[in-house]
N, C-alpha and C. Protein backbone atom coordinates (compact mmCIF):
# COMPACT_ATOMS: atom_id res chain seq x y z
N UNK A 1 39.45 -14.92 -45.78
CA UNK A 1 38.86 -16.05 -46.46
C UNK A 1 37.63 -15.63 -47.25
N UNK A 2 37.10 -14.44 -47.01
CA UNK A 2 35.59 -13.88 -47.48
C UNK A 2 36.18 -13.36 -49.00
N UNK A 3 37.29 -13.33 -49.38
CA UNK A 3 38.13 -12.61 -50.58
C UNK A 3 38.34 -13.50 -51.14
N UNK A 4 38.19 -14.55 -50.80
CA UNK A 4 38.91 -15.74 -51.59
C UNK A 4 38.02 -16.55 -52.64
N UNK A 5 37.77 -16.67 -54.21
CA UNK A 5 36.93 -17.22 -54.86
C UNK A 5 37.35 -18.46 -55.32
N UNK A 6 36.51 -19.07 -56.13
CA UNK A 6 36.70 -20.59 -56.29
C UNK A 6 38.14 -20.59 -57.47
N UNK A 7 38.67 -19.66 -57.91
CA UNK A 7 39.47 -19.21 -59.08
C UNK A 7 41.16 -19.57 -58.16
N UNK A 8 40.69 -19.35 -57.08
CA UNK A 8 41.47 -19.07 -55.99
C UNK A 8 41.85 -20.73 -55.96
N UNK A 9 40.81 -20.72 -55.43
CA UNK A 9 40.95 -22.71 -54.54
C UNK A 9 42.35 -23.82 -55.61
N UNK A 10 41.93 -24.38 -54.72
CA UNK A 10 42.66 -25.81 -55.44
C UNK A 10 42.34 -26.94 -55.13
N UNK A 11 41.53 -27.21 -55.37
CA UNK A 11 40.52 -28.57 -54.36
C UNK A 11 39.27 -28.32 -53.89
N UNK A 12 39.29 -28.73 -52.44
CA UNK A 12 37.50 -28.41 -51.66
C UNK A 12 38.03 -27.37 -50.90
N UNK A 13 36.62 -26.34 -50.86
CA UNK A 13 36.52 -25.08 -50.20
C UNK A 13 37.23 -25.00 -48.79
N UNK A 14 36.48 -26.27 -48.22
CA UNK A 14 36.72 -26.30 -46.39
C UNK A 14 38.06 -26.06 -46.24
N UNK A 15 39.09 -26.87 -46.92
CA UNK A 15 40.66 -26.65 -46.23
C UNK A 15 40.77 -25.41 -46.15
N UNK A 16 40.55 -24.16 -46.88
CA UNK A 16 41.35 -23.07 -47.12
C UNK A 16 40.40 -22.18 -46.04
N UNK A 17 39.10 -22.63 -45.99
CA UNK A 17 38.38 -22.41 -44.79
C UNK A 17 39.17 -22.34 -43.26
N UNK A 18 39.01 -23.98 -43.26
CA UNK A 18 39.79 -24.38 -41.86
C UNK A 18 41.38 -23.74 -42.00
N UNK A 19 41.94 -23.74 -43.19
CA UNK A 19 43.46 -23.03 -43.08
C UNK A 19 43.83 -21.32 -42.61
N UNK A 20 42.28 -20.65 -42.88
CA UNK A 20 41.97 -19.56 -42.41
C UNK A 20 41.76 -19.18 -40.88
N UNK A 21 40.72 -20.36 -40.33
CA UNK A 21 40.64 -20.32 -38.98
C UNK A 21 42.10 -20.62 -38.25
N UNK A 22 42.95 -21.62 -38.22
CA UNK A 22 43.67 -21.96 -37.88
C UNK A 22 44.41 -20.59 -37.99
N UNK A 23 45.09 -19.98 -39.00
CA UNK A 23 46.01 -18.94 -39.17
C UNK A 23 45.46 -17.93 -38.36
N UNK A 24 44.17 -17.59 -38.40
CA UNK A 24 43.28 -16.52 -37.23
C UNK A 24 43.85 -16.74 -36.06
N UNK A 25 43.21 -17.56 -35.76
CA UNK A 25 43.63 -18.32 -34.43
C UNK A 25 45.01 -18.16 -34.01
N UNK A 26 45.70 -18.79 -34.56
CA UNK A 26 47.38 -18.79 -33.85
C UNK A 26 47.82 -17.29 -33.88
N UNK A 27 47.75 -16.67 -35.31
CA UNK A 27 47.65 -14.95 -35.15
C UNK A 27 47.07 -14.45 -33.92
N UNK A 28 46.10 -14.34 -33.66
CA UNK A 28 45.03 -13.78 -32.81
C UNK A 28 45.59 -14.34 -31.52
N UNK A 29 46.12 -15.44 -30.84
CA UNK A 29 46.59 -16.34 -29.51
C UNK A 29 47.85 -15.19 -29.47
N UNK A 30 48.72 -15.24 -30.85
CA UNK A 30 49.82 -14.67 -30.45
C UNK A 30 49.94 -12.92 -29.84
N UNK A 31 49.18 -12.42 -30.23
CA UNK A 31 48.56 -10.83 -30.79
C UNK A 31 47.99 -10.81 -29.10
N UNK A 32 47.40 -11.27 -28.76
CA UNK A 32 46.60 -11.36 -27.53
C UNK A 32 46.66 -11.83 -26.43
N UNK A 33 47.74 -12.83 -26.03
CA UNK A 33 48.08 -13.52 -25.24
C UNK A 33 49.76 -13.67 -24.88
N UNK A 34 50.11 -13.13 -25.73
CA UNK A 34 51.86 -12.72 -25.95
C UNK A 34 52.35 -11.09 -26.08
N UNK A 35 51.71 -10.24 -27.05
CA UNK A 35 52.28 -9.03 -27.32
C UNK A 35 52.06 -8.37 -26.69
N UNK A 36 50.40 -8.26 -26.51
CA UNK A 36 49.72 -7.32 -25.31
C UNK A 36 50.11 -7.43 -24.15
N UNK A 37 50.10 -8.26 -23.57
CA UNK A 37 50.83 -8.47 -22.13
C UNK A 37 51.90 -8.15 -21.94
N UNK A 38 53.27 -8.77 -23.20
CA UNK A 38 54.48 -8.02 -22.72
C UNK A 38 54.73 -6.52 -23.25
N UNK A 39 53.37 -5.64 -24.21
CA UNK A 39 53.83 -4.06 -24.28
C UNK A 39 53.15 -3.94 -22.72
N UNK A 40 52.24 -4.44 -22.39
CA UNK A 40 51.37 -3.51 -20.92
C UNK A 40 52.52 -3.95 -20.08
N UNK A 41 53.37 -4.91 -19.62
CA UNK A 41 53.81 -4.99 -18.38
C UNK A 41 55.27 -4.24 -18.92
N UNK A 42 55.85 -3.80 -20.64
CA UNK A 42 57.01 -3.14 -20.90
C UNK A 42 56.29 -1.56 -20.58
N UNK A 43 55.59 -1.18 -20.30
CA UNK A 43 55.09 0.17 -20.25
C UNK A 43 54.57 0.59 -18.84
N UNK A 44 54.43 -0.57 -17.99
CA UNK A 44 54.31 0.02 -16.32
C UNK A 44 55.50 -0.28 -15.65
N UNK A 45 56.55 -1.09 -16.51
CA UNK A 45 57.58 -1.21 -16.10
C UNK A 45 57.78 -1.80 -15.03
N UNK A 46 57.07 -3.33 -15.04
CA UNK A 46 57.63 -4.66 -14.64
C UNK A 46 58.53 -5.53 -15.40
N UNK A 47 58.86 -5.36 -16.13
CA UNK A 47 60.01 -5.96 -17.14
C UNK A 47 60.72 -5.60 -16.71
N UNK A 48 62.19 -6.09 -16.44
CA UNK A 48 63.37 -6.14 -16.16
C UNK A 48 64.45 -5.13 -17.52
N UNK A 49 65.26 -4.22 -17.91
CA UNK A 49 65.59 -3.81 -18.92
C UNK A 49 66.13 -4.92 -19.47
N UNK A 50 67.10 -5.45 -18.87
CA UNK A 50 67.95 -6.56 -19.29
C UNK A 50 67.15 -7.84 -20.19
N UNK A 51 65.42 -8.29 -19.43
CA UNK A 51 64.76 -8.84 -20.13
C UNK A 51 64.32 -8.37 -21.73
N UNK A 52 64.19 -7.09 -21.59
CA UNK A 52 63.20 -6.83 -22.85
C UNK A 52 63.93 -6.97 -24.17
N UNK A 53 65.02 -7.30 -24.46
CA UNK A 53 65.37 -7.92 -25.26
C UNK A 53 65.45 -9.24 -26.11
N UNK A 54 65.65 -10.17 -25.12
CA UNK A 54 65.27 -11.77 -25.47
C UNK A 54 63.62 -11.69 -25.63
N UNK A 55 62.88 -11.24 -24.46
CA UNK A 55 61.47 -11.32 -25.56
C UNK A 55 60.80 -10.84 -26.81
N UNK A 56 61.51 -9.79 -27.09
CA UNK A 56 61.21 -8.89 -28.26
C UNK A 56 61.65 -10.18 -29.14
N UNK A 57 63.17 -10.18 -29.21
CA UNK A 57 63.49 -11.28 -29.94
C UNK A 57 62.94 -12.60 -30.02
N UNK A 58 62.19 -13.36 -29.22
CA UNK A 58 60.95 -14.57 -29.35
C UNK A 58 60.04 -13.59 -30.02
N UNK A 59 59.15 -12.99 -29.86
CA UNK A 59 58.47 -12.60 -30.11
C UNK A 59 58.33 -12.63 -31.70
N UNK A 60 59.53 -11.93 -32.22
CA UNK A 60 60.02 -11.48 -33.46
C UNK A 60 60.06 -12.96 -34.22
N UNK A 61 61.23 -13.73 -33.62
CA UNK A 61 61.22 -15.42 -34.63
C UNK A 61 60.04 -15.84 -34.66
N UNK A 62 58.70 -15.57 -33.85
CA UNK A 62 57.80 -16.73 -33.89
C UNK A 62 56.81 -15.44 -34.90
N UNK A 63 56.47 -14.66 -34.74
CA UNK A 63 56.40 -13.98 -35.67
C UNK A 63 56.29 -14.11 -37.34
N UNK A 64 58.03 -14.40 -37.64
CA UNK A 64 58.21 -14.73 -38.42
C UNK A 64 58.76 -15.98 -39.29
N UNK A 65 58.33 -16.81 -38.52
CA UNK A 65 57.95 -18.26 -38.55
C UNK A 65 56.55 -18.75 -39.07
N UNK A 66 55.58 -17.44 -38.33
CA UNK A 66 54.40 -17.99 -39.01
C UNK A 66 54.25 -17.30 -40.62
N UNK A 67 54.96 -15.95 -40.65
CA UNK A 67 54.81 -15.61 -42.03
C UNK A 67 55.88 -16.00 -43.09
N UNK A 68 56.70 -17.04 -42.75
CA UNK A 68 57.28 -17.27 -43.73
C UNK A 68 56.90 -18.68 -43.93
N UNK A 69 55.73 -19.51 -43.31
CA UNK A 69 54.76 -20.78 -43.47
C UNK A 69 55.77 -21.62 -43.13
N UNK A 70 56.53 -21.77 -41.65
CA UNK A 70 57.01 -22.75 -41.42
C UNK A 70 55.23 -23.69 -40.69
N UNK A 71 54.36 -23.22 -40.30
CA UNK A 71 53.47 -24.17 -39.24
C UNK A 71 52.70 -24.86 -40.90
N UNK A 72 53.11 -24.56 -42.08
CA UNK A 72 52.71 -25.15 -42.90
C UNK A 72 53.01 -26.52 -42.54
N UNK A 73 54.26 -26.62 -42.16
CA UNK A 73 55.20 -28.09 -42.39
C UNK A 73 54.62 -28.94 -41.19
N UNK A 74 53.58 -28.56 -40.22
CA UNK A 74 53.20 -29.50 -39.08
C UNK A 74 52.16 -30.60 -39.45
N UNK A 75 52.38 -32.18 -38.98
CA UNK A 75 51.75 -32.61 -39.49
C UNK A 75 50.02 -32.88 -39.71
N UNK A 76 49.33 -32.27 -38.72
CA UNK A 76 48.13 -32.54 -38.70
C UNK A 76 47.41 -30.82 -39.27
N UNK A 77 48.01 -29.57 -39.11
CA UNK A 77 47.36 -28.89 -39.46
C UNK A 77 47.97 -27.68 -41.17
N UNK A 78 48.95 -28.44 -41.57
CA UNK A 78 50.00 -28.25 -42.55
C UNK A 78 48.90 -27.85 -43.57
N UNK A 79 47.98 -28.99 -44.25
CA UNK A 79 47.31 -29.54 -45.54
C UNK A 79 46.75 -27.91 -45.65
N UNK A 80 45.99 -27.29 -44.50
CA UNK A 80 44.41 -26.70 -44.45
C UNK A 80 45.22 -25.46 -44.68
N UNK A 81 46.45 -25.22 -44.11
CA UNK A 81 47.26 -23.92 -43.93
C UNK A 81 47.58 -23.77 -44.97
N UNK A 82 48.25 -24.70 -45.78
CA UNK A 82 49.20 -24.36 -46.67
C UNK A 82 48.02 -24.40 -48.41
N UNK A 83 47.08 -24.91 -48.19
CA UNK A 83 45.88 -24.36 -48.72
C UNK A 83 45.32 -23.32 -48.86
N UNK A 84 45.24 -22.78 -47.59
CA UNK A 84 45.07 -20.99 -47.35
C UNK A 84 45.93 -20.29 -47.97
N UNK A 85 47.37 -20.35 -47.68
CA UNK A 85 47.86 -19.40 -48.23
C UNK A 85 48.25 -19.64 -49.64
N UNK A 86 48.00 -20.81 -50.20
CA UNK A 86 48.14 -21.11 -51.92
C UNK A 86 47.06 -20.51 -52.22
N UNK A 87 46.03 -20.19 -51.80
CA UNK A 87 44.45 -19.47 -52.50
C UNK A 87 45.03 -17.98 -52.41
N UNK A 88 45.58 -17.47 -51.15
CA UNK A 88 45.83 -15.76 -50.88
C UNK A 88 46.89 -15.79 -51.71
N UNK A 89 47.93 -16.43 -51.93
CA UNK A 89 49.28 -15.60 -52.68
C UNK A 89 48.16 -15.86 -54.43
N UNK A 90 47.47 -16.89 -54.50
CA UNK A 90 46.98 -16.75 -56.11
C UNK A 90 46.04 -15.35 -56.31
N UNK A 91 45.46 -14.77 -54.93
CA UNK A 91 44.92 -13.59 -54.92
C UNK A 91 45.49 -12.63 -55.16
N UNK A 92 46.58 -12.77 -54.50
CA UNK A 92 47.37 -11.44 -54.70
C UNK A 92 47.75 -10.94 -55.98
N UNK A 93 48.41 -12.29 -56.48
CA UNK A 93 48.99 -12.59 -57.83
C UNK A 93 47.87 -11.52 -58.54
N UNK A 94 46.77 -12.43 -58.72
CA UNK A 94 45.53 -11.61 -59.17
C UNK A 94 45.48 -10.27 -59.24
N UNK A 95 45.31 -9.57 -58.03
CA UNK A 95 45.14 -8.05 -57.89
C UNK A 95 46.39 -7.33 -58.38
N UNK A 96 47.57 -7.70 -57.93
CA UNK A 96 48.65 -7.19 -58.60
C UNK A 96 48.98 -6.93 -60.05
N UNK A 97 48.37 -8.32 -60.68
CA UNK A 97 48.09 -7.98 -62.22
C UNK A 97 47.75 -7.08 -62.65
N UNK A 98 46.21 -6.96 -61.89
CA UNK A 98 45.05 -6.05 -62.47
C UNK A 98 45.36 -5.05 -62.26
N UNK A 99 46.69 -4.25 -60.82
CA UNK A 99 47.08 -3.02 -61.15
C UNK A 99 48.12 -3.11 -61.45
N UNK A 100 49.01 -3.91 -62.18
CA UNK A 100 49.67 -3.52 -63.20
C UNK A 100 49.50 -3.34 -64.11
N UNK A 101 48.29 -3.81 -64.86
CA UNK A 101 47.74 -3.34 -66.17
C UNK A 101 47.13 -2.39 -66.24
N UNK A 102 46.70 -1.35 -65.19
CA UNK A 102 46.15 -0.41 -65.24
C UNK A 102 47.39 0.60 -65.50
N UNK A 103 48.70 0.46 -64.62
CA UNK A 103 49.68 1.37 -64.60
C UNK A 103 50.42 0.99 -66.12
N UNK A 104 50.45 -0.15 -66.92
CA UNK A 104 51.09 -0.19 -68.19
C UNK A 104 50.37 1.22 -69.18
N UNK A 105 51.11 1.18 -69.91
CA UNK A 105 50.89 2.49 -70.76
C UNK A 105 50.30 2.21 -71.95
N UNK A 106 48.79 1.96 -72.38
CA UNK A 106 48.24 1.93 -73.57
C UNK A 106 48.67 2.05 -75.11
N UNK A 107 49.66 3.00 -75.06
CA UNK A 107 50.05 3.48 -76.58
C UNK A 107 51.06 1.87 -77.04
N UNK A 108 51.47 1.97 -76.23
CA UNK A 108 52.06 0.10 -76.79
C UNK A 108 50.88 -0.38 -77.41
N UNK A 109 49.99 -0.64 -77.01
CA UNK A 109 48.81 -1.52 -77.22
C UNK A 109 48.36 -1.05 -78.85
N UNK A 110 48.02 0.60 -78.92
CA UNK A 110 47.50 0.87 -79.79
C UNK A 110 48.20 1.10 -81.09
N UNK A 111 49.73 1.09 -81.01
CA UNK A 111 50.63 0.96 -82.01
C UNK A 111 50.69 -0.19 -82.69
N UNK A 112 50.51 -1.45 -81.95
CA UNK A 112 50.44 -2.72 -82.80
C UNK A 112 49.32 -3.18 -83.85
């Protein structure tokens, strides 16, 4: 969110703010409270073999649930999220430009 300028926004600052915390947050819950626990208990080998499959696989859909902005679609915290990531993909957009115009090849330019 510290990357993100007003060029970025689309409205008031706070949503993309609060759409930041929120995405931290559920990232960070999942990262910390889900992965870590099931690599430490897949690596002293309290997991069952037979288990470590279906959790990998949760693991994996919810995963990628949050990066493909389904928790956009929830109704109370949708607005702030889906704010956030309309400011980051216009960032990206951004930077990607700027090195693609670095990698375009000048002599076009200077022939016209």
């Amino acid at each position: 969110a510290a990357t993100l300028r007003d060029r970025h926004r689309q409205g008031d600052g706070w949503h993309v703010y609060v759409g930041a915390a929120i995405y931290g947050l559920i990232f960070g819950t999942i990262v910390g409270f889900v992965l870590v626990p099931i690599r430490i208990s897949m690596l002293s080998g309290e997991v069952p073999t037979n288990m470590m499959g279906p959790m990998g696989a949760g693991v994996l859909f919810v995963v990628i649930a949050l990066r493909r902005g389904w928790i956009g679609k929830l109704p109370f915290l949708g607005p702030q999220v889906r704010a956030y990531r309309r400011a980051t993909l216009r960032r990206i957009i951004e930077v990607s430009q700027k090195q693609l115009d670095k990698l375009t090849p000048q002599t076009l330019e200077a022939a016209s």
